[in-house]
PDB file of N, CA and C in Angstrom:
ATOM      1  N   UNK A   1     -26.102  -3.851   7.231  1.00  0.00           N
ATOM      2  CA  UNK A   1     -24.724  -4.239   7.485  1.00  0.00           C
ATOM      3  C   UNK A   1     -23.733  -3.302   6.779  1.00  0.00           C
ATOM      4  N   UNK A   2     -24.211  -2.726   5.535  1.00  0.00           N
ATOM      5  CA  UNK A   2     -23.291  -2.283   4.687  1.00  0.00           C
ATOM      6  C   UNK A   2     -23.224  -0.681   5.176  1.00  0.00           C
ATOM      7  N   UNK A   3     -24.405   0.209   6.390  1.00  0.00           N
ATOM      8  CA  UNK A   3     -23.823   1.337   6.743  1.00  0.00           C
ATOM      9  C   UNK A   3     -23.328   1.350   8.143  1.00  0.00           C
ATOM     10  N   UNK A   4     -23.300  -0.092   8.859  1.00  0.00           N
ATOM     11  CA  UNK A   4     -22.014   0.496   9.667  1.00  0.00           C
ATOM     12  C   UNK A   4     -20.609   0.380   9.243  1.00  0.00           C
ATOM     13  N   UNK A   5     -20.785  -0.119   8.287  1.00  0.00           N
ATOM     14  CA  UNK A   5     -19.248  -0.462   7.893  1.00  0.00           C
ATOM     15  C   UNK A   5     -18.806   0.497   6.862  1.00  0.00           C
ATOM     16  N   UNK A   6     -19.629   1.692   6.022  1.00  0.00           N
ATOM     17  CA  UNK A   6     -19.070   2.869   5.698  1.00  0.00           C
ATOM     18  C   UNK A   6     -19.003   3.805   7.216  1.00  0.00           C
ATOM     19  N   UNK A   7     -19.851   3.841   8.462  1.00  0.00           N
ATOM     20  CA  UNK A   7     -19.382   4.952   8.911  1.00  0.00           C
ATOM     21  C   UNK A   7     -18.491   4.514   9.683  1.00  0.00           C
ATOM     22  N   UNK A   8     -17.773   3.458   9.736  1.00  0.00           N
ATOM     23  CA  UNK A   8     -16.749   2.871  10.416  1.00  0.00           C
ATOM     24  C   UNK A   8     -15.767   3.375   9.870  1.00  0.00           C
ATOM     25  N   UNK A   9     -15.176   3.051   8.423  1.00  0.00           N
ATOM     26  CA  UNK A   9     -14.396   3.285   7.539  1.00  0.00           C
ATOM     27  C   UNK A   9     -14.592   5.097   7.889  1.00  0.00           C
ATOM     28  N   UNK A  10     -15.526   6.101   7.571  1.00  0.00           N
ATOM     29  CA  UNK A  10     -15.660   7.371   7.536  1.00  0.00           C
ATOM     30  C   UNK A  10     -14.856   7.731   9.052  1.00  0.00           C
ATOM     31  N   UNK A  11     -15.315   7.052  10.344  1.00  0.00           N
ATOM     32  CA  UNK A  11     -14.490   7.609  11.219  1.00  0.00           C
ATOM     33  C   UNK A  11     -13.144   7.326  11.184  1.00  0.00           C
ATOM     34  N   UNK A  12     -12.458   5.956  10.889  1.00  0.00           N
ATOM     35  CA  UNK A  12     -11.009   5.430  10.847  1.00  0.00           C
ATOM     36  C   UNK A  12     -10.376   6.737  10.060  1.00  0.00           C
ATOM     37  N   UNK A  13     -10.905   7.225   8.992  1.00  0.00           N
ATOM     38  CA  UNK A  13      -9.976   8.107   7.907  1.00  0.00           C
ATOM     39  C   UNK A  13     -10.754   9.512   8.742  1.00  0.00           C
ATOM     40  N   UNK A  14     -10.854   9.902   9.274  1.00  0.00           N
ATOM     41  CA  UNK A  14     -11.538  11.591  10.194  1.00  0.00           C
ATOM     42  C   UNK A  14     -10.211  11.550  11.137  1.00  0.00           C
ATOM     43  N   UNK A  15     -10.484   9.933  12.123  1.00  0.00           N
ATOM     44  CA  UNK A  15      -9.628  10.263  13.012  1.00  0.00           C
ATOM     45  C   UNK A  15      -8.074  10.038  12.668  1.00  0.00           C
ATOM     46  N   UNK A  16      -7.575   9.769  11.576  1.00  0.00           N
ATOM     47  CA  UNK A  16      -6.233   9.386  11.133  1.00  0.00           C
ATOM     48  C   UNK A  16      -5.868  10.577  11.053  1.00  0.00           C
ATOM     49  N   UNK A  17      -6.413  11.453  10.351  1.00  0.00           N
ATOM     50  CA  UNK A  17      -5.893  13.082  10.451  1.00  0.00           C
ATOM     51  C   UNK A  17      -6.336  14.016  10.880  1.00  0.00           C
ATOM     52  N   UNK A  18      -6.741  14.033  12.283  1.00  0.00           N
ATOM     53  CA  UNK A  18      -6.588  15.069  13.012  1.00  0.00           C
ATOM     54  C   UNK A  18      -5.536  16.025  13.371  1.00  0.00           C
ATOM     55  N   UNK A  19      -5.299  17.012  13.749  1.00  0.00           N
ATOM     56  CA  UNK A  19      -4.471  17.757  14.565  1.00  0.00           C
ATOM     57  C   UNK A  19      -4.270  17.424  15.674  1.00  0.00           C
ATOM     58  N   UNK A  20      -2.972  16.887  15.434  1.00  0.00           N
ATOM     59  CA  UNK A  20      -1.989  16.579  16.657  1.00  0.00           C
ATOM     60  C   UNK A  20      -1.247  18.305  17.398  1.00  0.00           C
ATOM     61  N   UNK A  21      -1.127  18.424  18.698  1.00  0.00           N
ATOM     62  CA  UNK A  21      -0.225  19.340  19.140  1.00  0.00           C
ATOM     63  C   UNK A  21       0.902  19.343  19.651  1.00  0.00           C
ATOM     64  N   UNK A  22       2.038  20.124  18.529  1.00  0.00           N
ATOM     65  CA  UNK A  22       2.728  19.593  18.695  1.00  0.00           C
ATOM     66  C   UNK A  22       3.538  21.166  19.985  1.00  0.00           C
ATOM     67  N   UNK A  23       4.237  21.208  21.034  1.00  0.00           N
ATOM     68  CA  UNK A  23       4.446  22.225  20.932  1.00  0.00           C
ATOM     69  C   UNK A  23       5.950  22.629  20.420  1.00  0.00           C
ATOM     70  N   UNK A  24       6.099  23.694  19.815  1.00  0.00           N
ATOM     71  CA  UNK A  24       7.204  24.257  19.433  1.00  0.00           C
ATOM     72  C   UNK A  24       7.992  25.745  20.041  1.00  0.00           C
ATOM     73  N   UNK A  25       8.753  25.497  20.551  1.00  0.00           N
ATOM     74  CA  UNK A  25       9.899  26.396  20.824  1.00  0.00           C
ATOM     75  C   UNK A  25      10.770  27.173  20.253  1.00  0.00           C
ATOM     76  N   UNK A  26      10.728  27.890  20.387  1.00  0.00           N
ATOM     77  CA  UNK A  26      11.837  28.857  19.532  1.00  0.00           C
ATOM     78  C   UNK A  26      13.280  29.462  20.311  1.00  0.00           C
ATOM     79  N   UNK A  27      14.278  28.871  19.800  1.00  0.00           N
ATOM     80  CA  UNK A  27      15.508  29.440  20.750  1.00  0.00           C
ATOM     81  C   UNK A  27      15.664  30.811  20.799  1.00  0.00           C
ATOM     82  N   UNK A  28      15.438  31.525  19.722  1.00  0.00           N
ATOM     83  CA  UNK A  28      15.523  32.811  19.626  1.00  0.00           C
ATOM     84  C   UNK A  28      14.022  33.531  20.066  1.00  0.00           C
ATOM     85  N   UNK A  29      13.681  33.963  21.771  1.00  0.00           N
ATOM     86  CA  UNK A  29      13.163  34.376  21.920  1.00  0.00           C
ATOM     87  C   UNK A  29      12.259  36.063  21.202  1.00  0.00           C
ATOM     88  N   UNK A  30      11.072  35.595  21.083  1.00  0.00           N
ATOM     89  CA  UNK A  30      10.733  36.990  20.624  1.00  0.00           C
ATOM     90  C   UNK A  30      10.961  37.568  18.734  1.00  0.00           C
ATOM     91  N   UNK A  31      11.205  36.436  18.166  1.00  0.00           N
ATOM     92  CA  UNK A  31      11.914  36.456  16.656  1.00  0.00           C
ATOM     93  C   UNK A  31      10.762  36.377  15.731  1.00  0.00           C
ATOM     94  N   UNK A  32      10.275  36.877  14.712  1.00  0.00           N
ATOM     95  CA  UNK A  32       9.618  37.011  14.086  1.00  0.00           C
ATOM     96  C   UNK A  32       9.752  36.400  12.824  1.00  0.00           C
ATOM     97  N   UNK A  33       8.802  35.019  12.919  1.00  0.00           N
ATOM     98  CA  UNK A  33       9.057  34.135  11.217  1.00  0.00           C
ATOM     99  C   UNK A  33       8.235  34.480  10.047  1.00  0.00           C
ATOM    100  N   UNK A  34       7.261  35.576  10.274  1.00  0.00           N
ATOM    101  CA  UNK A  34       6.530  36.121   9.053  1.00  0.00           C
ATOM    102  C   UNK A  34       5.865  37.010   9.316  1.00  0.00           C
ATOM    103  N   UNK A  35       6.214  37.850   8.412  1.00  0.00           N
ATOM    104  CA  UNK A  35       5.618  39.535   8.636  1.00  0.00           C
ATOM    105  C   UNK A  35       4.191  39.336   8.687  1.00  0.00           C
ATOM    106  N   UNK A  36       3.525  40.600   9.061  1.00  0.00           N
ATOM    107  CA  UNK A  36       1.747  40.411   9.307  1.00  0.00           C
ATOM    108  C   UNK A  36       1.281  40.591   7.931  1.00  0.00           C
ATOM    109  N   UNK A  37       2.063  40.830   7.020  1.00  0.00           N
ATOM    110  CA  UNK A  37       1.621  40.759   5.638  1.00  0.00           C
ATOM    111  C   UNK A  37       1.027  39.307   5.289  1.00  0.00           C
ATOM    112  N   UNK A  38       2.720  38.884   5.494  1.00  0.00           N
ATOM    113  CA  UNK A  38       2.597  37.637   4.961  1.00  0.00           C
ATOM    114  C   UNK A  38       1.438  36.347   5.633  1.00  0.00           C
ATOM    115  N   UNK A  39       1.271  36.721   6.649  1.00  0.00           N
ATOM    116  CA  UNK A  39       0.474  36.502   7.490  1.00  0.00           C
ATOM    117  C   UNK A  39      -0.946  36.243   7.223  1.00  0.00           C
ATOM    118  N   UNK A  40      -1.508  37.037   6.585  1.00  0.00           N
ATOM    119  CA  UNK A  40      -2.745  37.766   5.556  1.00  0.00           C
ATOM    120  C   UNK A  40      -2.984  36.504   4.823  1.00  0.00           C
ATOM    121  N   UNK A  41      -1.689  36.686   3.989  1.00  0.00           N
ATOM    122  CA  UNK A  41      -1.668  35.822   3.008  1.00  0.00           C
ATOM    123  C   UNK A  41      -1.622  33.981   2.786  1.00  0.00           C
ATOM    124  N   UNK A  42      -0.918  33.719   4.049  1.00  0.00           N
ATOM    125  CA  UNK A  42      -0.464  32.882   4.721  1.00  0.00           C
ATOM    126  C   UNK A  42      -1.300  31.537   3.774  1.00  0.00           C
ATOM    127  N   UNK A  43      -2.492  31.409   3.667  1.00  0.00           N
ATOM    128  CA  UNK A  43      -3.960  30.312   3.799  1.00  0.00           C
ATOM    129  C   UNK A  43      -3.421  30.448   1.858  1.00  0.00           C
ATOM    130  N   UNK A  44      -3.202  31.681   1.581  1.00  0.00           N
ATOM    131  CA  UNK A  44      -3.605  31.692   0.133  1.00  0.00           C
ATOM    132  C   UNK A  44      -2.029  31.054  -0.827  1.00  0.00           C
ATOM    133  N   UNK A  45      -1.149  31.808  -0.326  1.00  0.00           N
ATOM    134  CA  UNK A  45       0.054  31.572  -1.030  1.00  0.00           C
ATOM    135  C   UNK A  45       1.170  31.012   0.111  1.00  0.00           C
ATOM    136  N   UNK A  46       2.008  30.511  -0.150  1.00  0.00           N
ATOM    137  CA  UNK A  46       3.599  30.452   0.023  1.00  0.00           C
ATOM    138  C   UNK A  46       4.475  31.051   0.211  1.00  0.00           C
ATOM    139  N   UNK A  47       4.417  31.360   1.830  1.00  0.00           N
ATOM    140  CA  UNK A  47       5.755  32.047   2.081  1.00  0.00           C
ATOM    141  C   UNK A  47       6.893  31.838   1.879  1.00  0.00           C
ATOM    142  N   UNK A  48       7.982  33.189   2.240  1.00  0.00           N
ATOM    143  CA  UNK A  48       9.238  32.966   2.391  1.00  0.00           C
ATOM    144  C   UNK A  48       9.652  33.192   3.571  1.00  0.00           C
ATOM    145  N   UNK A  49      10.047  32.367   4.739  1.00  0.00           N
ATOM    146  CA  UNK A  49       9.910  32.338   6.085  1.00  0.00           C
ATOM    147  C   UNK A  49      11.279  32.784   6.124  1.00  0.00           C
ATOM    148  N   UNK A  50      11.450  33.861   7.389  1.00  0.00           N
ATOM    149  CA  UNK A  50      12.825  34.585   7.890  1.00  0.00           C
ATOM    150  C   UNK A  50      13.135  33.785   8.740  1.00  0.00           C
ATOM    151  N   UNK A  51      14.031  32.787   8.265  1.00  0.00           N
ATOM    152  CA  UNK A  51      14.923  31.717   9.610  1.00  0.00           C
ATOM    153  C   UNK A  51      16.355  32.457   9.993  1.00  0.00           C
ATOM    154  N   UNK A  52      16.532  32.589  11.581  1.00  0.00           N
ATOM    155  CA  UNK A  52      17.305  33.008  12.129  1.00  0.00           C
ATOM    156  C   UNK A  52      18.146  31.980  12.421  1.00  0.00           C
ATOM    157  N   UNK A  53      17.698  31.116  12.755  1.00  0.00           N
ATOM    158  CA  UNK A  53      18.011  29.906  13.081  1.00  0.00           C
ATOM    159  C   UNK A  53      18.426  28.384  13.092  1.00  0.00           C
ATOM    160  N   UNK A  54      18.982  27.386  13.571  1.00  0.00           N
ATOM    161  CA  UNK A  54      18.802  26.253  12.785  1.00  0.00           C
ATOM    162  C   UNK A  54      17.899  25.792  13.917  1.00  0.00           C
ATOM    163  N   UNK A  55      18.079  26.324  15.172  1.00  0.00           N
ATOM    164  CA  UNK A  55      16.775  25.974  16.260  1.00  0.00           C
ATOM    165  C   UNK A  55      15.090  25.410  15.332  1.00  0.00           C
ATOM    166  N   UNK A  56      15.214  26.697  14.253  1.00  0.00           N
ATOM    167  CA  UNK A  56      13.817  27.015  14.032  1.00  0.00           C
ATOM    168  C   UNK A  56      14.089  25.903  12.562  1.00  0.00           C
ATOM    169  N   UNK A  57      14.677  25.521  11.943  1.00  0.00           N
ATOM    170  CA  UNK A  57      14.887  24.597  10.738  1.00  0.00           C
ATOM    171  C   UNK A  57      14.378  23.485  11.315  1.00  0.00           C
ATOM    172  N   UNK A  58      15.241  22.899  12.565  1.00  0.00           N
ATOM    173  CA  UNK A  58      15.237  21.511  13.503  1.00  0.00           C
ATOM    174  C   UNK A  58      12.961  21.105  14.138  1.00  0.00           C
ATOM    175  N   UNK A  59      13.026  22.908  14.028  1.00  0.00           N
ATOM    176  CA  UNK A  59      11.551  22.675  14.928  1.00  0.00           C
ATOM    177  C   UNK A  59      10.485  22.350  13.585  1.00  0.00           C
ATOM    178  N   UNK A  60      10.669  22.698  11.910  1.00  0.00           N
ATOM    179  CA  UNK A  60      10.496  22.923  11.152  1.00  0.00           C
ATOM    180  C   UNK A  60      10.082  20.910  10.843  1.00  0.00           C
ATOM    181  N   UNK A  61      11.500  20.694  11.430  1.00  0.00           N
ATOM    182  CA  UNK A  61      11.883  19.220  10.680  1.00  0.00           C
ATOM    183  C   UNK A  61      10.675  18.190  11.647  1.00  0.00           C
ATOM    184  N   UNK A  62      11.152  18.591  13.257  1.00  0.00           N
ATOM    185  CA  UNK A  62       9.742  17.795  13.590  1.00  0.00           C
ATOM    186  C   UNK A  62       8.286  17.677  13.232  1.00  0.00           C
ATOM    187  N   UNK A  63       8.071  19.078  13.060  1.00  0.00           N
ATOM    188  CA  UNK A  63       6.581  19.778  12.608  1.00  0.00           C
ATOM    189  C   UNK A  63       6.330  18.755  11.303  1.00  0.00           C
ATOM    190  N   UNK A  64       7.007  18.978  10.684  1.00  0.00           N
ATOM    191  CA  UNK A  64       7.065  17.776   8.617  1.00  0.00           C
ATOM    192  C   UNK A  64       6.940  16.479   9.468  1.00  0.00           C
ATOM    193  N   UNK A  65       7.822  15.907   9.991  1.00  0.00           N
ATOM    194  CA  UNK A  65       7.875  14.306  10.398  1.00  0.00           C
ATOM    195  C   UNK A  65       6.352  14.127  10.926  1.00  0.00           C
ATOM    196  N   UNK A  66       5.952  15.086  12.205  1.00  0.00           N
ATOM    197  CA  UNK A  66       4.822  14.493  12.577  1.00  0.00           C
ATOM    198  C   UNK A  66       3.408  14.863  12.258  1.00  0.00           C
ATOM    199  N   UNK A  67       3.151  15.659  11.186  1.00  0.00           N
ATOM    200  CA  UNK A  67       2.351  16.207  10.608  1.00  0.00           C
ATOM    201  C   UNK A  67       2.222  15.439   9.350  1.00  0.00           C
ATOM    202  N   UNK A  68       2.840  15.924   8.533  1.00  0.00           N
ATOM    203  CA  UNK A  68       2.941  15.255   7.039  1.00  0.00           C
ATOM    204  C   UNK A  68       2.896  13.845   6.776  1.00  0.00           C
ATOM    205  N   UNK A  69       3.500  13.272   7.847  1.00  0.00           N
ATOM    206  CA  UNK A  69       3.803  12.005   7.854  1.00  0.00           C
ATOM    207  C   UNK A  69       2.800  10.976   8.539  1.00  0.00           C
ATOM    208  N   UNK A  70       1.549  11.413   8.998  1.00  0.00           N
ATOM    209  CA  UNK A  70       0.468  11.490   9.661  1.00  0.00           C
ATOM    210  C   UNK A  70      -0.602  10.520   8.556  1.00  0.00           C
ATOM    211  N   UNK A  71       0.113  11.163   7.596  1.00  0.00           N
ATOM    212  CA  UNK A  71      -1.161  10.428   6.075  1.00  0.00           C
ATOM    213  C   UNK A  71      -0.958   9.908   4.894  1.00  0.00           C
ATOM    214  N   UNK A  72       0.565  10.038   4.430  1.00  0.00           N
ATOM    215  CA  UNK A  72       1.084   9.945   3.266  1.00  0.00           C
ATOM    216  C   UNK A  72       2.997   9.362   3.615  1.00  0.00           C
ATOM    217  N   UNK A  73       3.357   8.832   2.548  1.00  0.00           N
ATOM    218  CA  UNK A  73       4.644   8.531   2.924  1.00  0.00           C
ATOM    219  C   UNK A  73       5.483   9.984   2.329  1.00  0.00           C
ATOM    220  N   UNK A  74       6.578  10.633   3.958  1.00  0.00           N
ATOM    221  CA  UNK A  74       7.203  11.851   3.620  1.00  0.00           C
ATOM    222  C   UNK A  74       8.498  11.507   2.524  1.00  0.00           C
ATOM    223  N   UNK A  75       8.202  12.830   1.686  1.00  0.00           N
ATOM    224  CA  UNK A  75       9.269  13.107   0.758  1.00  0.00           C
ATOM    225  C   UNK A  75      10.466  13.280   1.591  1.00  0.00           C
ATOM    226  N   UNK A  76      11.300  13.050   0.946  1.00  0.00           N
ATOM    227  CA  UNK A  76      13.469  13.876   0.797  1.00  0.00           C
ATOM    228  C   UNK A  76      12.849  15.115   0.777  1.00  0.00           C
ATOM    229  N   UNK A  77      12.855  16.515   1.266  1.00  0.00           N
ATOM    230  CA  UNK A  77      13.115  17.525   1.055  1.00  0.00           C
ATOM    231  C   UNK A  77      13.860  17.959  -0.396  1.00  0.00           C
ATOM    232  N   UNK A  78      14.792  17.220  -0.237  1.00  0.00           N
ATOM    233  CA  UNK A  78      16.137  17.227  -1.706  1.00  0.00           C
ATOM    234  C   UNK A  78      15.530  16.877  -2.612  1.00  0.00           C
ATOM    235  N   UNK A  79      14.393  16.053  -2.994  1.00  0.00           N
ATOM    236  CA  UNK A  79      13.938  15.828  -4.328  1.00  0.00           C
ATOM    237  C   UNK A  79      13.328  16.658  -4.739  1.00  0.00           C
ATOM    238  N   UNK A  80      12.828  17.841  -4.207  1.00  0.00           N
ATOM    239  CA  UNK A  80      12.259  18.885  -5.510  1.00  0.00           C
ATOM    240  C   UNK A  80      12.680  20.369  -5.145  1.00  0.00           C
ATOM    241  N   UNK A  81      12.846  20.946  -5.690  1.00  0.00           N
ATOM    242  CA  UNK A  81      13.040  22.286  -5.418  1.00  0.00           C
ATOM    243  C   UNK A  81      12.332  23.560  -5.208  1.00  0.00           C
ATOM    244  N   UNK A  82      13.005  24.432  -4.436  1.00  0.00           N
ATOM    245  CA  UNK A  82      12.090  25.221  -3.498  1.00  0.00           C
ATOM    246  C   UNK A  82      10.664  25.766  -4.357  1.00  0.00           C
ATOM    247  N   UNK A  83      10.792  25.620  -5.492  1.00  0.00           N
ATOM    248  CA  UNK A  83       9.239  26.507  -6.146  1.00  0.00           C
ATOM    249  C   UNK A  83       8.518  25.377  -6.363  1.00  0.00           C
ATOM    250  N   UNK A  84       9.121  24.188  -6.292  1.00  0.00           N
ATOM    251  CA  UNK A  84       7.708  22.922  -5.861  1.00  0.00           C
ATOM    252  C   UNK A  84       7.296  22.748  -4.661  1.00  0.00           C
ATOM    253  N   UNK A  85       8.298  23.102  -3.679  1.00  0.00           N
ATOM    254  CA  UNK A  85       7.992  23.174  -2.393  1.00  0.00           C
ATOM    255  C   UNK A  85       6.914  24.150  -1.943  1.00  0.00           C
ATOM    256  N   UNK A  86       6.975  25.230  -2.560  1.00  0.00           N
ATOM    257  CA  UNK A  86       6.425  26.272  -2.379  1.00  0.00           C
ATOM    258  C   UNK A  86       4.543  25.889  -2.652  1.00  0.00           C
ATOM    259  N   UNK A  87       4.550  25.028  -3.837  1.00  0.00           N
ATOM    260  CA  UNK A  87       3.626  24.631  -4.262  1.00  0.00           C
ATOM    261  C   UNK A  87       2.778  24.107  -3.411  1.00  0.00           C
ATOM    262  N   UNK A  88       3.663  22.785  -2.656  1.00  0.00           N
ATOM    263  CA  UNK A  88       3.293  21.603  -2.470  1.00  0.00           C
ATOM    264  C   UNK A  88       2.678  22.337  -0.663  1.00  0.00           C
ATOM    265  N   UNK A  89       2.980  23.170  -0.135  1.00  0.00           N
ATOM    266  CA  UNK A  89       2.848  23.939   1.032  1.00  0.00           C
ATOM    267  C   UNK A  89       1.111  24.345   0.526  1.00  0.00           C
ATOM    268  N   UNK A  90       1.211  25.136  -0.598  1.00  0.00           N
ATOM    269  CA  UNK A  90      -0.089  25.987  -0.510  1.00  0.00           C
ATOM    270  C   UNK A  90      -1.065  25.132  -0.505  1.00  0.00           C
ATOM    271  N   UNK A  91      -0.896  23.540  -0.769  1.00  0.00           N
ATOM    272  CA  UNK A  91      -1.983  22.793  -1.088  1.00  0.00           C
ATOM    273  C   UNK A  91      -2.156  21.649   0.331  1.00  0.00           C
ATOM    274  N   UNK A  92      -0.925  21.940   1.222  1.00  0.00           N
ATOM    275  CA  UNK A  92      -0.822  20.964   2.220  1.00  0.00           C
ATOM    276  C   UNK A  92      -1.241  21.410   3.200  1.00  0.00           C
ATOM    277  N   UNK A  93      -0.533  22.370   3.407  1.00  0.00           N
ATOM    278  CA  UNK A  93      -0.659  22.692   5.044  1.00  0.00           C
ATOM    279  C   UNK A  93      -1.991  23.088   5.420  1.00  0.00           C
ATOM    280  N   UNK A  94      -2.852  23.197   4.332  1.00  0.00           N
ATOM    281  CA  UNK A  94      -4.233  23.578   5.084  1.00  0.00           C
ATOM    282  C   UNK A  94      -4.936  22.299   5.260  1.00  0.00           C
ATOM    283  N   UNK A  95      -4.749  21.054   4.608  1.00  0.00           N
ATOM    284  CA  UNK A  95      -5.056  19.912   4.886  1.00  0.00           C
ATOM    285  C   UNK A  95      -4.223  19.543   5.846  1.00  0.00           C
ATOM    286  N   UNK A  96      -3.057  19.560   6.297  1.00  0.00           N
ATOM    287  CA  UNK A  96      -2.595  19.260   7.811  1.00  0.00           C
ATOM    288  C   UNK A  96      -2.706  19.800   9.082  1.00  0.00           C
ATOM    289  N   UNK A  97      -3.928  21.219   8.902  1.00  0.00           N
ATOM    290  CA  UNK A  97      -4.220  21.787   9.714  1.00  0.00           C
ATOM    291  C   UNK A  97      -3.187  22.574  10.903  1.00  0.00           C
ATOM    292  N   UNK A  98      -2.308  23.260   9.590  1.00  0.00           N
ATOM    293  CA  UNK A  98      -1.124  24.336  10.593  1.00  0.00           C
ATOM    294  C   UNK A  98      -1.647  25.556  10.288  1.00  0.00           C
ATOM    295  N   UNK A  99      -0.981  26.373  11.584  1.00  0.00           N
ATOM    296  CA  UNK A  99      -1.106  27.701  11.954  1.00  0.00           C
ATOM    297  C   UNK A  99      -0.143  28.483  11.091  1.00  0.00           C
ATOM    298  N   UNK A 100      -0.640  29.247  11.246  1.00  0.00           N
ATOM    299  CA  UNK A 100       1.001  30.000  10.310  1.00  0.00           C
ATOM    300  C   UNK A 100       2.202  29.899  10.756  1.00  0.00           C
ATOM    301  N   UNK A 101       2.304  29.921  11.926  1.00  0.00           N
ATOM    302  CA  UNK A 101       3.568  29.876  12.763  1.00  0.00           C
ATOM    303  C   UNK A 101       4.216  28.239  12.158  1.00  0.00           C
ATOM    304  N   UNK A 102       3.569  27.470  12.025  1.00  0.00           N
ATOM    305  CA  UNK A 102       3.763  26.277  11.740  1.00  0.00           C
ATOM    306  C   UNK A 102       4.020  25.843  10.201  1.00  0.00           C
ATOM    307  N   UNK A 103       3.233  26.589   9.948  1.00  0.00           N
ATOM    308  CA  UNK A 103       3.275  26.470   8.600  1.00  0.00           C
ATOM    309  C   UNK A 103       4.974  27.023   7.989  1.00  0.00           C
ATOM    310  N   UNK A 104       5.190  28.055   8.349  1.00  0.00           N
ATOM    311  CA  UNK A 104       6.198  29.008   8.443  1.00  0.00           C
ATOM    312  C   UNK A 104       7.598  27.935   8.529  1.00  0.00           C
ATOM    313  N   UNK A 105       7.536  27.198   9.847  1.00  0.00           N
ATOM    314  CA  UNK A 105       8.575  26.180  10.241  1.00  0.00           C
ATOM    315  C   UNK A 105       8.998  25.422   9.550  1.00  0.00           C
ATOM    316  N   UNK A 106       7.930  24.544   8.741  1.00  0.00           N
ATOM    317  CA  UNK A 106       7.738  23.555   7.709  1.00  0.00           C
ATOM    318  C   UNK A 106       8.260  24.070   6.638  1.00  0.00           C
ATOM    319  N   UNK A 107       7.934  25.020   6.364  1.00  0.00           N
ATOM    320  CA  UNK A 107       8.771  25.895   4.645  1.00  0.00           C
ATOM    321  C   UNK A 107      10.009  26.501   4.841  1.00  0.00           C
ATOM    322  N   UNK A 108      10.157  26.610   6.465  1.00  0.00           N
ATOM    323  CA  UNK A 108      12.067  26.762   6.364  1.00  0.00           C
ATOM    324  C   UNK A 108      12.505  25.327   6.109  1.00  0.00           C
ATOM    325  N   UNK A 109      11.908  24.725   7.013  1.00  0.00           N
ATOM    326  CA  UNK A 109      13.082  23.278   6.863  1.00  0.00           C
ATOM    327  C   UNK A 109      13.059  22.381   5.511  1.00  0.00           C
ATOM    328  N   UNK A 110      11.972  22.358   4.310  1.00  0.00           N
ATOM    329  CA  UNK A 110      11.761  22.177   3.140  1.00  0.00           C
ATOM    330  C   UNK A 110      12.907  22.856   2.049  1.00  0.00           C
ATOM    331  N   UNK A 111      12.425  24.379   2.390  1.00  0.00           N
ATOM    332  CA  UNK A 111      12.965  25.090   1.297  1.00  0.00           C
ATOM    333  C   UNK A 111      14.620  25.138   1.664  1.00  0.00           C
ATOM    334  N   UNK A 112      15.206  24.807   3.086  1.00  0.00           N
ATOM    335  CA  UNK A 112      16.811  24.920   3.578  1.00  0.00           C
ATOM    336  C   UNK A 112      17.210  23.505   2.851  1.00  0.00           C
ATOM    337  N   UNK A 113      15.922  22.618   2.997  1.00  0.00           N
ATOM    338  CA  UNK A 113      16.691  21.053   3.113  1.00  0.00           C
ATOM    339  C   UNK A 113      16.321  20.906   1.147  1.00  0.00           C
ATOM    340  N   UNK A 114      15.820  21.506   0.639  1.00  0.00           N
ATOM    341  CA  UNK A 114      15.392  21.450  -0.931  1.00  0.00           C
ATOM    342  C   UNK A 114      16.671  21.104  -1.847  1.00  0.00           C
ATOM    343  N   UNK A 115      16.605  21.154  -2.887  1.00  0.00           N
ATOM    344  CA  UNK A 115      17.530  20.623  -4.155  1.00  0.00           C
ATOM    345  C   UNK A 115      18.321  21.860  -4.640  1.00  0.00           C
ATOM    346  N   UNK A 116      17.575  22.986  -4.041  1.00  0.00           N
ATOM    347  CA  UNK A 116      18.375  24.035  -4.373  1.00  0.00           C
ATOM    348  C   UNK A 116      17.979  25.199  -3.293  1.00  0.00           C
ATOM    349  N   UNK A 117      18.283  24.181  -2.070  1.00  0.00           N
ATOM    350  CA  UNK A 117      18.509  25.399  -1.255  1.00  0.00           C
ATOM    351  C   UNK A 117      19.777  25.936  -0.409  1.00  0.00           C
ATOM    352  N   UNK A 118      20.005  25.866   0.635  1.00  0.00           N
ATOM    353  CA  UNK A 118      20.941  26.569   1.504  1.00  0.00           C
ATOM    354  C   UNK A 118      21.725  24.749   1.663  1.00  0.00           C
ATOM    355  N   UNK A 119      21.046  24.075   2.640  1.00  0.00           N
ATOM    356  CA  UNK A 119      21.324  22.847   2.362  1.00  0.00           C
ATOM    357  C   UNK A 119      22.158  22.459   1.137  1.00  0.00           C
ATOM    358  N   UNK A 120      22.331  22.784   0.217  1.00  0.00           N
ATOM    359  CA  UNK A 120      22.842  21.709  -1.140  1.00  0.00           C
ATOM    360  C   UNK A 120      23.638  22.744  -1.326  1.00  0.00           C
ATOM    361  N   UNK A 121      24.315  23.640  -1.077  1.00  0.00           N
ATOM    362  CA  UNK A 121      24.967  24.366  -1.342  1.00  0.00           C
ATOM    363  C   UNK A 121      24.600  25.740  -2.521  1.00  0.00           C
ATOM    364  N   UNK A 122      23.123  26.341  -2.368  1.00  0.00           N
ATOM    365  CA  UNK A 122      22.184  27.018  -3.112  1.00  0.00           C
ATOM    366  C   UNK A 122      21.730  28.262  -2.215  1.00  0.00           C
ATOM    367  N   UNK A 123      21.287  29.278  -2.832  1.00  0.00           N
ATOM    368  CA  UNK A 123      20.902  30.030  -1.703  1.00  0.00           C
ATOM    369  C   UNK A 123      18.989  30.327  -2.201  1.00  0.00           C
TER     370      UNK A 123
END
């Protein structure tokens, strides 16, 4: 009795966080949110994503809501600032299973919407 009811429990928490697809658009056709460097690096560290856009902030903001929010209750952006953000990315997004491109989205709209970013009147 007691192992169907761990692999019950084992599938409920597998399938709670899967990868959802989400798709994302970019208004600014053809725009480039992270160099192929950064790219490289992407899995290991914390970018600094080139937002052109607030298109790409807004696509940033869905990507967080329906990703992040998938497993855990989502933070304010505003409660920590961009070098916790930065943190909190290198350790997340590979457990939420984003692409770089995605990943990228998520750390504009964090680090814009942060305690000391563009948002709060910070650059």
């Amino acid at each position: 009795m007691k192992q169907p009811i761990a692999i019950l429990i084992l599938l409920l928490f597998f399938t709670a966080c899967h990868k959802r697809v989400i798709p994302v658009t970019s208004a600014s056709s053809g725009s480039t949110i992270i160099s192929s460097r950064e790219t490289a690096q992407a899995s290991e560290t914390a970018v600094t994503p080139t937002v052109t856009n607030s298109s790409e902030i807004l696509a940033g903001n869905k990507l967080y809501r329906a990703n992040c929010g998938k497993c855990h209750e989502l933070k304010d952006p505003g409660s920590y600032k961009k070098d916790r953000w930065n943190s909190i990315m290198i350790t997340m997004a590979p457990k939420a299973k984003l692409d770089d491109k995605q990943k990228s989205l998520v750390l504009a709209y964090v680090l814009y919407s942060a305690k000391d970013g563009l948002k709060n009147g910070s650059n």
